[in-house]
N, C-alpha and C. Protein backbone atom coordinates (compact mmCIF):
# COMPACT_ATOMS: atom_id res chain seq x y z
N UNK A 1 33.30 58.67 -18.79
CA UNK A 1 33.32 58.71 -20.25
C UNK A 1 33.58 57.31 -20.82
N UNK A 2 34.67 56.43 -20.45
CA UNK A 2 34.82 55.06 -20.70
C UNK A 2 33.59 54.36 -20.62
N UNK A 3 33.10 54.73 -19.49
CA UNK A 3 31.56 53.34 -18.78
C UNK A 3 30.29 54.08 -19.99
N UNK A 4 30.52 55.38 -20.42
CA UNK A 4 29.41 55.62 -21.33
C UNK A 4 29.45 54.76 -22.86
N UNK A 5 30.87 55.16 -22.86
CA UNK A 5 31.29 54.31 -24.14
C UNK A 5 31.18 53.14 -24.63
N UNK A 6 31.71 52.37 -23.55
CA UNK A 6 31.79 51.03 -23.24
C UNK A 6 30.03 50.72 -23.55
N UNK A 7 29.17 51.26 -22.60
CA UNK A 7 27.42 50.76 -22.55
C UNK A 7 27.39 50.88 -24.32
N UNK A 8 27.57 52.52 -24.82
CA UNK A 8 27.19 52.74 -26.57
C UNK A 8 28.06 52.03 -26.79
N UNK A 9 29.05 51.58 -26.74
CA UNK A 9 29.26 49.98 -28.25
C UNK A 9 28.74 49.02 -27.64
N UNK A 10 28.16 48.67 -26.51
CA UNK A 10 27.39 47.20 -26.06
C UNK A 10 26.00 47.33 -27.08
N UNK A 11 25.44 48.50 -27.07
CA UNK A 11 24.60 48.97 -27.40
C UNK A 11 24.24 48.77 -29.12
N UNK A 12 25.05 49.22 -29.20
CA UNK A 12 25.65 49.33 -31.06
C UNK A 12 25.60 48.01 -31.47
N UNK A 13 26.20 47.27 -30.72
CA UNK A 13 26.70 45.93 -31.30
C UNK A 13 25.00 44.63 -30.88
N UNK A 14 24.37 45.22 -30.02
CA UNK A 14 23.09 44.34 -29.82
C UNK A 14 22.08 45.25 -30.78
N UNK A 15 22.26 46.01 -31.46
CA UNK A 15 21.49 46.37 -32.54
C UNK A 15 21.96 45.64 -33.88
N UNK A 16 22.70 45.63 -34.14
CA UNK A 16 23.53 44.60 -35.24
C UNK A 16 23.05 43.62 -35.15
N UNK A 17 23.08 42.76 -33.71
CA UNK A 17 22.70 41.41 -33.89
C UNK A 17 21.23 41.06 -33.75
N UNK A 18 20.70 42.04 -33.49
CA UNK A 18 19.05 42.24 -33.40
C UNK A 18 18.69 42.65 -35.05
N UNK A 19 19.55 42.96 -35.55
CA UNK A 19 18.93 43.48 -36.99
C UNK A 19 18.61 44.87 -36.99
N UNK A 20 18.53 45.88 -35.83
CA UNK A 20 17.51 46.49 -36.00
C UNK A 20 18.58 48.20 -36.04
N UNK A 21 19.72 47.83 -36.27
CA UNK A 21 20.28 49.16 -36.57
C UNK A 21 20.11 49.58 -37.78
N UNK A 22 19.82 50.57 -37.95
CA UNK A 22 19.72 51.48 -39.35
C UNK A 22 20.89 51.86 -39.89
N UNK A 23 21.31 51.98 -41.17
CA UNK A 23 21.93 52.76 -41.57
C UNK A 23 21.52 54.17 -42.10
N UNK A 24 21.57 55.34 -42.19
CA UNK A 24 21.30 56.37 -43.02
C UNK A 24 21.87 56.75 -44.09
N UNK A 25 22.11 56.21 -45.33
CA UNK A 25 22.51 56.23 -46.21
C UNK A 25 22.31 57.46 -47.10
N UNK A 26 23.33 58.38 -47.35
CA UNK A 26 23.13 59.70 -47.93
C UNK A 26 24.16 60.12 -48.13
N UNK A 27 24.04 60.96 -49.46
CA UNK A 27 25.48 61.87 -50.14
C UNK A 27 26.54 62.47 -49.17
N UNK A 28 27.76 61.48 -49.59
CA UNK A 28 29.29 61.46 -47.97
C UNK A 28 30.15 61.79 -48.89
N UNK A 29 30.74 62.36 -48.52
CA UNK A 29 32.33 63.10 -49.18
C UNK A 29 33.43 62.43 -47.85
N UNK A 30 33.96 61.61 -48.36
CA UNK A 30 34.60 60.58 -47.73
C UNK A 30 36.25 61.47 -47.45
N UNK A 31 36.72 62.35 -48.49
CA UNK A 31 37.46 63.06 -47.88
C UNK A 31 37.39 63.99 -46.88
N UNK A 32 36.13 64.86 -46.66
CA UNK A 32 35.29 65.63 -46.16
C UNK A 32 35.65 64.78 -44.35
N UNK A 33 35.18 63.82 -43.97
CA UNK A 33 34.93 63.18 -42.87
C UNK A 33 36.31 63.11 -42.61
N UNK A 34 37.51 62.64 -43.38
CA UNK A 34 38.78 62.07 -42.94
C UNK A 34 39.57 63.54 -42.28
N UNK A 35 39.45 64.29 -43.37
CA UNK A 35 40.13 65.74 -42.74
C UNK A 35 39.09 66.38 -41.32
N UNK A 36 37.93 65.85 -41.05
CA UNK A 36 37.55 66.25 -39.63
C UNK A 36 37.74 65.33 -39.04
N UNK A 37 38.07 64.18 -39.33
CA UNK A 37 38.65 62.97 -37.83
C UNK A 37 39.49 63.49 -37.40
N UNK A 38 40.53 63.58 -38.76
CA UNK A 38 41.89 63.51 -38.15
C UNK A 38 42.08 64.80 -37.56
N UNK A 39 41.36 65.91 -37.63
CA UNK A 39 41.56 67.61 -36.83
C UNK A 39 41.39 66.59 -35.31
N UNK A 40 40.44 65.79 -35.68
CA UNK A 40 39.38 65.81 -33.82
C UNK A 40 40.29 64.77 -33.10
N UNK A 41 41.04 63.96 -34.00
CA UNK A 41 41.82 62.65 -33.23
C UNK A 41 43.36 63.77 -33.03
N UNK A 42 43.72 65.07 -33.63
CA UNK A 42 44.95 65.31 -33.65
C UNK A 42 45.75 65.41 -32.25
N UNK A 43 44.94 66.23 -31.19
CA UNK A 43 45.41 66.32 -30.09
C UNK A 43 45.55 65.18 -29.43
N UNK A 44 44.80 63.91 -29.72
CA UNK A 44 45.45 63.24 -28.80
C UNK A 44 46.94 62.57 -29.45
N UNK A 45 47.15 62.40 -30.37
CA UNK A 45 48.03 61.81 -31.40
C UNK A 45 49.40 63.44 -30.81
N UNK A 46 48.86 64.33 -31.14
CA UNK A 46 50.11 65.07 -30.20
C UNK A 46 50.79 64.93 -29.05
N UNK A 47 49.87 64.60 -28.15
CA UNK A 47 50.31 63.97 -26.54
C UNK A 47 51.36 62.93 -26.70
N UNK A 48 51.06 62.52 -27.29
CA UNK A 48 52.24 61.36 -27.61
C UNK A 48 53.31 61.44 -28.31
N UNK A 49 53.25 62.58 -29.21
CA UNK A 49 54.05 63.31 -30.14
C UNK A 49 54.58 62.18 -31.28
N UNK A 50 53.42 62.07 -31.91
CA UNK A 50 52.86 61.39 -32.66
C UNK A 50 52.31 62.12 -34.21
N UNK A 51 53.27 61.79 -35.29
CA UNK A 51 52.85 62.64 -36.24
C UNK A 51 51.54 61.86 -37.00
N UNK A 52 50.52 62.71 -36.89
CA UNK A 52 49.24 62.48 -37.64
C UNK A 52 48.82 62.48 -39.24
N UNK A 53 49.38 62.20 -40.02
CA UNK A 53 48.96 63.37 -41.64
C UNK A 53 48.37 62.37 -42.45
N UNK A 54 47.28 63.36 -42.95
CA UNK A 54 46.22 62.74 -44.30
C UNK A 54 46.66 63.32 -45.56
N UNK A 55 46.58 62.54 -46.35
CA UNK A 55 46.39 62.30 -47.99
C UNK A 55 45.12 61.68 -48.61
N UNK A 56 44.74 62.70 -49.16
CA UNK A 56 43.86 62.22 -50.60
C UNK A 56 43.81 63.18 -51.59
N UNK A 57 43.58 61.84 -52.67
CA UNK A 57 43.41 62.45 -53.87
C UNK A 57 41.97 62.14 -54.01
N UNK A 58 41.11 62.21 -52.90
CA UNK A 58 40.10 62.30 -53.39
C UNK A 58 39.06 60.78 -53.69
N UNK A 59 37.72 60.85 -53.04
CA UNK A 59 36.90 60.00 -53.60
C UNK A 59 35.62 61.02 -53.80
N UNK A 60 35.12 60.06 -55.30
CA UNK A 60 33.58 60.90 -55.34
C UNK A 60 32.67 61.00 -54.00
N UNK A 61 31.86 61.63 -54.24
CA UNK A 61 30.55 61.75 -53.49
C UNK A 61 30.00 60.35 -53.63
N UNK A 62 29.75 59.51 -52.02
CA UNK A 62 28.93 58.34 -52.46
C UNK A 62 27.83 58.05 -51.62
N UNK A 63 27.12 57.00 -51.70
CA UNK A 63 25.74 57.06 -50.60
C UNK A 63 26.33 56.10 -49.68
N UNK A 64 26.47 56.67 -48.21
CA UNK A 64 27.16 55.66 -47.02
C UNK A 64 26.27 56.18 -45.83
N UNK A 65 26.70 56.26 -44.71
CA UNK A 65 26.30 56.59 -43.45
C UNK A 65 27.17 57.48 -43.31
N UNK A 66 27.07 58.66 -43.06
CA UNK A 66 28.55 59.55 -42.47
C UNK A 66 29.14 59.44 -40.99
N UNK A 67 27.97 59.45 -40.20
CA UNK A 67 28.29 59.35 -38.68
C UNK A 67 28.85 57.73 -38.49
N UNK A 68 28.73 56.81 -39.17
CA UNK A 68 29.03 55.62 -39.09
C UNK A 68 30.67 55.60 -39.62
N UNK A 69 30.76 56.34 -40.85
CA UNK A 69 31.66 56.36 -41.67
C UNK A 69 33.01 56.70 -40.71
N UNK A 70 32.81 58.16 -40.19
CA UNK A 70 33.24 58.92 -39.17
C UNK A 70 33.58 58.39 -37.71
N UNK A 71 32.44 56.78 -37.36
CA UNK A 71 32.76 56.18 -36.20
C UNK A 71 34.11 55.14 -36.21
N UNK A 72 33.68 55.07 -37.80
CA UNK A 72 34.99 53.72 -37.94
C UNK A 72 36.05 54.17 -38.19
N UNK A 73 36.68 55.21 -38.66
CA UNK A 73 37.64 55.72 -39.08
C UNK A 73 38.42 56.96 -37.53
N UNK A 74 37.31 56.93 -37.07
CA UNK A 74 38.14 57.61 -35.74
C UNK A 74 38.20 56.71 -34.70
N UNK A 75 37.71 55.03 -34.53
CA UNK A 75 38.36 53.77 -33.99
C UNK A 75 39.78 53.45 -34.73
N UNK A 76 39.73 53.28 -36.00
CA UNK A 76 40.82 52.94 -36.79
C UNK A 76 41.88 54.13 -35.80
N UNK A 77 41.59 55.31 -35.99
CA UNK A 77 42.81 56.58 -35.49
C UNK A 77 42.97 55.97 -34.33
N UNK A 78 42.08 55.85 -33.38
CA UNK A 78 42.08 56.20 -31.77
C UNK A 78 43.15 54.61 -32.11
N UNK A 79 42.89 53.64 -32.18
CA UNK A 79 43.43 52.03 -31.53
C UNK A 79 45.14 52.70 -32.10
N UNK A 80 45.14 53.17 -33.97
CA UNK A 80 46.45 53.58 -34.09
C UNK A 80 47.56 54.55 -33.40
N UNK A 81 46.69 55.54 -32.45
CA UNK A 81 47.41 56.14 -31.62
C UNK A 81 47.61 55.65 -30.24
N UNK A 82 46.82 54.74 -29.54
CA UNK A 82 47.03 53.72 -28.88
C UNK A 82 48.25 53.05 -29.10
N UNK A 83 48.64 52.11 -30.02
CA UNK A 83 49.46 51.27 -30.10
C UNK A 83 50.92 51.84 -30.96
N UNK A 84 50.75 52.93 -30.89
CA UNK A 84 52.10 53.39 -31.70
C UNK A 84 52.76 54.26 -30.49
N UNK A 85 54.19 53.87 -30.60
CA UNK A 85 55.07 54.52 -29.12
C UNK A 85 55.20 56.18 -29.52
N UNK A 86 54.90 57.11 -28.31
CA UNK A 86 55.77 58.42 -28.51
C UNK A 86 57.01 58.61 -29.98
N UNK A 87 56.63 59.38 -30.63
CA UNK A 87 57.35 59.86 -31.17
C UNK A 87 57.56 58.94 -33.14
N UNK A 88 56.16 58.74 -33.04
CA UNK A 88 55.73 57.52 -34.14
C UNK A 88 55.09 57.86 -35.17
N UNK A 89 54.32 57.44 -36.19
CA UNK A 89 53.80 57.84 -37.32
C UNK A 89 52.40 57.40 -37.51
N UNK A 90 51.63 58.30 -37.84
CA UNK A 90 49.94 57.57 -38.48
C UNK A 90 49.79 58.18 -39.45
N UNK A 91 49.77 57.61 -40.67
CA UNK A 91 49.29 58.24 -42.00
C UNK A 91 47.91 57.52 -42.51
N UNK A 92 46.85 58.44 -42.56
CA UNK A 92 45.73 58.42 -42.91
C UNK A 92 45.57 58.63 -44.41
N UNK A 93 44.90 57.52 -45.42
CA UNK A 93 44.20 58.20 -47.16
C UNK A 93 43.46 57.86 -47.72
N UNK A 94 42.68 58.21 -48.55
CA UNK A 94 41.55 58.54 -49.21
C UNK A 94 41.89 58.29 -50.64
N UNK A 95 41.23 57.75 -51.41
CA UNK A 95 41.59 57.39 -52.83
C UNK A 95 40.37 56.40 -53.36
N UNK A 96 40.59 56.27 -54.58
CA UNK A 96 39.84 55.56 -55.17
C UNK A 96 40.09 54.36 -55.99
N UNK A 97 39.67 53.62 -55.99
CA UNK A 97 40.64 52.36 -57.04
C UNK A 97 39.23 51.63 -57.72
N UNK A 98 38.90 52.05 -58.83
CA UNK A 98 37.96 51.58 -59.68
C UNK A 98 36.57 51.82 -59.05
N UNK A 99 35.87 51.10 -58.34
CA UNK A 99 34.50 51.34 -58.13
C UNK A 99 34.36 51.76 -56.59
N UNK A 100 35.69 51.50 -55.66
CA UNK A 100 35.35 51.53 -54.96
C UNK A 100 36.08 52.84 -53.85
N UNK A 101 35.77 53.15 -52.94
CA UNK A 101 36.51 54.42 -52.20
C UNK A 101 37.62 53.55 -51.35
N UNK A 102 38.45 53.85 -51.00
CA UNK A 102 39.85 53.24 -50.44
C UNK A 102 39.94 54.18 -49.23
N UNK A 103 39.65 53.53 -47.79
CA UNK A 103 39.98 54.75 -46.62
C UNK A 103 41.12 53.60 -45.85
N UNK A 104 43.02 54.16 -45.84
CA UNK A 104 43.95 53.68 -45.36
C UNK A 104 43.96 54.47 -44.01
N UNK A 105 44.85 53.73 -42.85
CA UNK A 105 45.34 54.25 -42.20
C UNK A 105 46.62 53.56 -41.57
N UNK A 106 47.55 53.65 -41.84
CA UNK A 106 49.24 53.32 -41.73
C UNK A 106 49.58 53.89 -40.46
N UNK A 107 50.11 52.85 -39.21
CA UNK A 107 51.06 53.28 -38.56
C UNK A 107 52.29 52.62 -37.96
N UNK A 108 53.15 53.21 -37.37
CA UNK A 108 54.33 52.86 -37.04
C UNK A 108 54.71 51.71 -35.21
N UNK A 109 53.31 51.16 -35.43
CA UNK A 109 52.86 51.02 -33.74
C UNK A 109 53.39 49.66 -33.72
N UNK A 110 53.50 49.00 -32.63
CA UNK A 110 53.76 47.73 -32.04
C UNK A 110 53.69 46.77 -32.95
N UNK A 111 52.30 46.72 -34.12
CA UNK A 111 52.16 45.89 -34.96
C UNK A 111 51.51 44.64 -34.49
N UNK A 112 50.63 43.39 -35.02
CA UNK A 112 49.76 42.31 -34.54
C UNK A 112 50.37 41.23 -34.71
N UNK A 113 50.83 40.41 -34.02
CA UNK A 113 51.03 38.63 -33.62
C UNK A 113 50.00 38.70 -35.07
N UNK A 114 50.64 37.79 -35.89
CA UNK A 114 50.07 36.88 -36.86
C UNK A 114 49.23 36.05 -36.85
N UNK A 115 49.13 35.20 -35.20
CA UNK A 115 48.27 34.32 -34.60
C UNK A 115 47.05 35.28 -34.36
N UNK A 116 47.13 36.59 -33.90
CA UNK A 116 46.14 37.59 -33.58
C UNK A 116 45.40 38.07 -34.74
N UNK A 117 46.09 38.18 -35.59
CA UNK A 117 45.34 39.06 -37.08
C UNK A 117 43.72 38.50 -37.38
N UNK A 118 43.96 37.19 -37.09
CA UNK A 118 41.98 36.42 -37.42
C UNK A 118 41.93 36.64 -36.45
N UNK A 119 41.96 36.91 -35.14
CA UNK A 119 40.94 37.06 -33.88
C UNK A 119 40.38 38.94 -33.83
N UNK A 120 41.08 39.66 -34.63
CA UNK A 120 41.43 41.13 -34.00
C UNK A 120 39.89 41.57 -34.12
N UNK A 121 39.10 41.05 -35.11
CA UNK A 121 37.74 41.76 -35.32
C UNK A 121 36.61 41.08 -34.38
N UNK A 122 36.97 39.94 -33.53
CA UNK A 122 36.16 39.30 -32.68
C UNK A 122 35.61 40.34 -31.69
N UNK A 123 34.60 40.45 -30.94
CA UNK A 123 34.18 40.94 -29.73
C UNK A 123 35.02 40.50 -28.45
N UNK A 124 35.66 41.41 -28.01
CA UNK A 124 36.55 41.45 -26.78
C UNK A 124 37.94 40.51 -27.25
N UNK A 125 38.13 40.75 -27.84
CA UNK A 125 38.85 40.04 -28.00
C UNK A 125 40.31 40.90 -28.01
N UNK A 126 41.66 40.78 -27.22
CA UNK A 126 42.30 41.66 -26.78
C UNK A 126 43.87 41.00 -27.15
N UNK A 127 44.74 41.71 -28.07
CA UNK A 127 46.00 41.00 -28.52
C UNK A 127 46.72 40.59 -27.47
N UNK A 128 47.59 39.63 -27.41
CA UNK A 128 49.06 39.39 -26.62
C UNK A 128 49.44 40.65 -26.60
N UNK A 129 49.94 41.39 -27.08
CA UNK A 129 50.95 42.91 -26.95
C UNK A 129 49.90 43.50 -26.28
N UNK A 130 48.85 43.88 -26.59
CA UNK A 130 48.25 44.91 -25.68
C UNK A 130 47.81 44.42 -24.47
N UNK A 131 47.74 43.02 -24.29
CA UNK A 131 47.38 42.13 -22.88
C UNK A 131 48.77 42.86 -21.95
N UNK A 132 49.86 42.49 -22.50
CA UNK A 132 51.17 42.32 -21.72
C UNK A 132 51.53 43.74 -21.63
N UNK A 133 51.15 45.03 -22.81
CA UNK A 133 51.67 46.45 -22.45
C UNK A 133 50.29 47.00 -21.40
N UNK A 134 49.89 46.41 -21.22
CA UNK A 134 49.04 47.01 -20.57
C UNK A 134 48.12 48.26 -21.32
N UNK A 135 47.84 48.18 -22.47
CA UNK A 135 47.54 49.16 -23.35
C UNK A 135 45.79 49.20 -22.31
N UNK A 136 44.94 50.20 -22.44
CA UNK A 136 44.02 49.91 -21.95
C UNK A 136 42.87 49.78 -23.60
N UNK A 137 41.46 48.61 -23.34
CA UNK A 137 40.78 49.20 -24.14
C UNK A 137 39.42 47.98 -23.76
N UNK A 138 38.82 47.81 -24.97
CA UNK A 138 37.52 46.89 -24.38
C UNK A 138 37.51 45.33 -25.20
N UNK A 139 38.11 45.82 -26.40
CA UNK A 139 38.23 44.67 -27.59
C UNK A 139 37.14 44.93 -28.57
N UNK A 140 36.17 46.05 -28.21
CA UNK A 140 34.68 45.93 -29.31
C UNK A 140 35.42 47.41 -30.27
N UNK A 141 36.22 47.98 -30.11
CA UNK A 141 36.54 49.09 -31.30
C UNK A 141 36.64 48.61 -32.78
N UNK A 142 37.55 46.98 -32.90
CA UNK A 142 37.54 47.03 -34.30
C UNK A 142 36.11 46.19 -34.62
N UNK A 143 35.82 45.43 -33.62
CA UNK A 143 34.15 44.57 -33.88
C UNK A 143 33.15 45.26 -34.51
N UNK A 144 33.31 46.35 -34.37
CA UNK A 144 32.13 47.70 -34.74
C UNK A 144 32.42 48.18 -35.86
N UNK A 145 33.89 48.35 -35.70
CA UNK A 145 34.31 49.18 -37.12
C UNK A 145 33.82 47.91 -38.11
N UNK A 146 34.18 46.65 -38.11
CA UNK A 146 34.20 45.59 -38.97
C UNK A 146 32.30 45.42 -39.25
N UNK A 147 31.90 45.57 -38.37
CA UNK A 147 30.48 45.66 -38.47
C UNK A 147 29.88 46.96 -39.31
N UNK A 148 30.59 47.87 -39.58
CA UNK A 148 30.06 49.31 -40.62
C UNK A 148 30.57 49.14 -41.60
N UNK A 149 31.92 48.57 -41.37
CA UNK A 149 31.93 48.21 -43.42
C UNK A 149 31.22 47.08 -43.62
N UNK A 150 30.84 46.13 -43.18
CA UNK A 150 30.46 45.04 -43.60
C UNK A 150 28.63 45.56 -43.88
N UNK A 151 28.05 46.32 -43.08
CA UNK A 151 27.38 47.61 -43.26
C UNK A 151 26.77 48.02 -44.50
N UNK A 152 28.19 48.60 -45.18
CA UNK A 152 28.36 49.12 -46.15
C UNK A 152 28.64 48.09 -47.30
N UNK A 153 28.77 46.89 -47.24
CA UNK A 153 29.02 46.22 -48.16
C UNK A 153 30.66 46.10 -48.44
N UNK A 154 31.14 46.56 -47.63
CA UNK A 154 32.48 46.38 -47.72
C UNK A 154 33.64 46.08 -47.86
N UNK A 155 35.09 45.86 -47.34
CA UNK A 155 35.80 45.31 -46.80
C UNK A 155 36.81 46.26 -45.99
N UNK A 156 37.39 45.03 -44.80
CA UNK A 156 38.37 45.59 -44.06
C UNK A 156 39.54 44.91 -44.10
N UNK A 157 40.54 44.99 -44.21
CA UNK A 157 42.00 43.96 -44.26
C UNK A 157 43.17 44.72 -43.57
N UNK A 158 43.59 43.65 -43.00
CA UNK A 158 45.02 43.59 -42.12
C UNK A 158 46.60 43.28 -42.50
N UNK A 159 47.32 44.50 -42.41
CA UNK A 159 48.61 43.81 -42.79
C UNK A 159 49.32 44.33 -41.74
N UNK A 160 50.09 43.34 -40.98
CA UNK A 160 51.01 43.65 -40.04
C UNK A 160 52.03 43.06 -39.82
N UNK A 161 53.24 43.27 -39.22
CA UNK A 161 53.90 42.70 -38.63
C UNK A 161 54.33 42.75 -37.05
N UNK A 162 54.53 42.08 -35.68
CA UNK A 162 54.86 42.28 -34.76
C UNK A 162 55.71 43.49 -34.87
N UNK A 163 55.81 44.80 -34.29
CA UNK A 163 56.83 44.93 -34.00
C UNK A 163 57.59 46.62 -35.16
N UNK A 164 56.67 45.99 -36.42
CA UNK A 164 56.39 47.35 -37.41
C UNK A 164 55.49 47.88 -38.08
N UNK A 165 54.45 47.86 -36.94
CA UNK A 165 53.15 48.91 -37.32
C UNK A 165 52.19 47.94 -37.81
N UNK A 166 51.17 48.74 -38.41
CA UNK A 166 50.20 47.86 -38.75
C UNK A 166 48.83 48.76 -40.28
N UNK A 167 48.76 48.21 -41.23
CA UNK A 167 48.01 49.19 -42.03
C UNK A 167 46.38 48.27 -42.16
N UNK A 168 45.64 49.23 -41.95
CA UNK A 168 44.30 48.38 -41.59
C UNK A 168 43.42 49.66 -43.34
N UNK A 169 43.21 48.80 -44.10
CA UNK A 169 42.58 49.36 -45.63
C UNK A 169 40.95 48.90 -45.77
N UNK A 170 40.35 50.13 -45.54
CA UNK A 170 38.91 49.82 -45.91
C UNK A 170 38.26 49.95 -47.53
N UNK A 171 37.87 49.25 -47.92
CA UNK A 171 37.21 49.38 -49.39
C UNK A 171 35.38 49.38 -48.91
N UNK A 172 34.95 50.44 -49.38
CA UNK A 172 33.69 50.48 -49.84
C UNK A 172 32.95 50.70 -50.88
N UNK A 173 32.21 50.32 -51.59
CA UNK A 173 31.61 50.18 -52.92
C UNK A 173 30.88 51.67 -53.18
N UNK A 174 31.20 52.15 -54.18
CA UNK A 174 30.24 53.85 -54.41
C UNK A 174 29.40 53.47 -54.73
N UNK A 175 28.55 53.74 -53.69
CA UNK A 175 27.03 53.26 -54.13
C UNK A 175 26.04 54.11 -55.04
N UNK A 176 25.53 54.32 -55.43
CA UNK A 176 25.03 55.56 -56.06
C UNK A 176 23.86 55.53 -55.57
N UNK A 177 22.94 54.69 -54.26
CA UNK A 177 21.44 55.29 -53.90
C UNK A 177 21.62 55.49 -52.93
N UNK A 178 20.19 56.26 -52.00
CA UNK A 178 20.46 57.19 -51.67
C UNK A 178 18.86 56.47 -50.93
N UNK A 179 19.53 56.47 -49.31
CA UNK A 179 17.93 55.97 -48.62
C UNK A 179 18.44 55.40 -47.25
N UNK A 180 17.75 54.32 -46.70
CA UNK A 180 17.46 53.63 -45.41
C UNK A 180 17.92 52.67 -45.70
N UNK A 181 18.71 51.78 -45.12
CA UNK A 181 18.72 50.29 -45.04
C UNK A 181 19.15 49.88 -43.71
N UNK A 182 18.70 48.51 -43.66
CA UNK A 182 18.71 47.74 -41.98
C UNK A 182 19.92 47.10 -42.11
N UNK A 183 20.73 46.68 -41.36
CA UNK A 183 21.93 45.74 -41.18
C UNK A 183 21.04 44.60 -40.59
């Protein structure tokens, strides 16, 4: 399952730089997707006994990719249940702030070296803390995610500290059409 994974984001990510990935752009209920991540990310976030919980108040209906939408936001979960110890917090939300949809996800995990925060969206690129915990992973989870909002016209931003978690806030623009476009 890893070596499949691993090939689909090699995969993913030489379509990006080839130009030639599509987006499918069509009517997404952005709360809609967050309350089925977080069902599908819950069990593993239990294993760890790891409290999971979403909030929204809601974003309109907008024109995005859903399966894309859905890829980045269950990397965002998966790396946050990764790096947050047994017995820790991930709060997932949905909101809106003027034009654009707001997808948070807050947790209580290890948190990023400051020196790390500009490298974290690089390809392979793998923190000090997760080098030294031995966390396992590839380094292309947030490269991809950073590649679907950027996608989308986006943004992604980092606030962390070593040590107390880390909140990673996506903004995407409500688009109102409705079609194909190439990255």
């Amino acid at each position: 399952q890893r070596l499949l994974r691993l090939v689909g984001d090699l995969l993913f990510l030489s379509r990006i730089q080839s130009g030639t990935l599509a987006m499918e752009l069509r009517s997404t209920d952005l709360a809609a997707i967050a309350t089925e991540t977080v069902a599908e990310m819950r069990p593993e976030a239990q294993r760890k006994n790891i409290s999971l919980a979403l909030s929204s108040d809601g974003a309109p209906v907008f024109a995005a990719d859903p399966t894309r939408i859905a890829q980045l936001l269950g990397n965002l979960i998966s790396n946050a249940v990764k790096f947050t110890p047994e017995g820790g917090q991930i709060d997932v939300s949905v909101s809106t702030e003027r034009d654009h949809a707001v997808l948070a996800v807050r947790d209580t995990g290890i948190g990023i070296l400051a020196t790390d925060q500009e490298q974290i969206f690089e390809r392979f690129f793998r923190s000090a803390s997760a080098t030294r915990q031995v966390i396992p992973g590839t380094g292309l989870g947030l490269t991809i995610t950073r590649a679907i909002v950027d996608a989308h016209h986006g943004t992604i931003t980092v606030d962390s500290q070593e040590g107390q978690g880390a909140a990673f806030i996506v903004r995407l623009p409500l688009l109102p059409e409705i079609g194909r476009a190439h990255v």
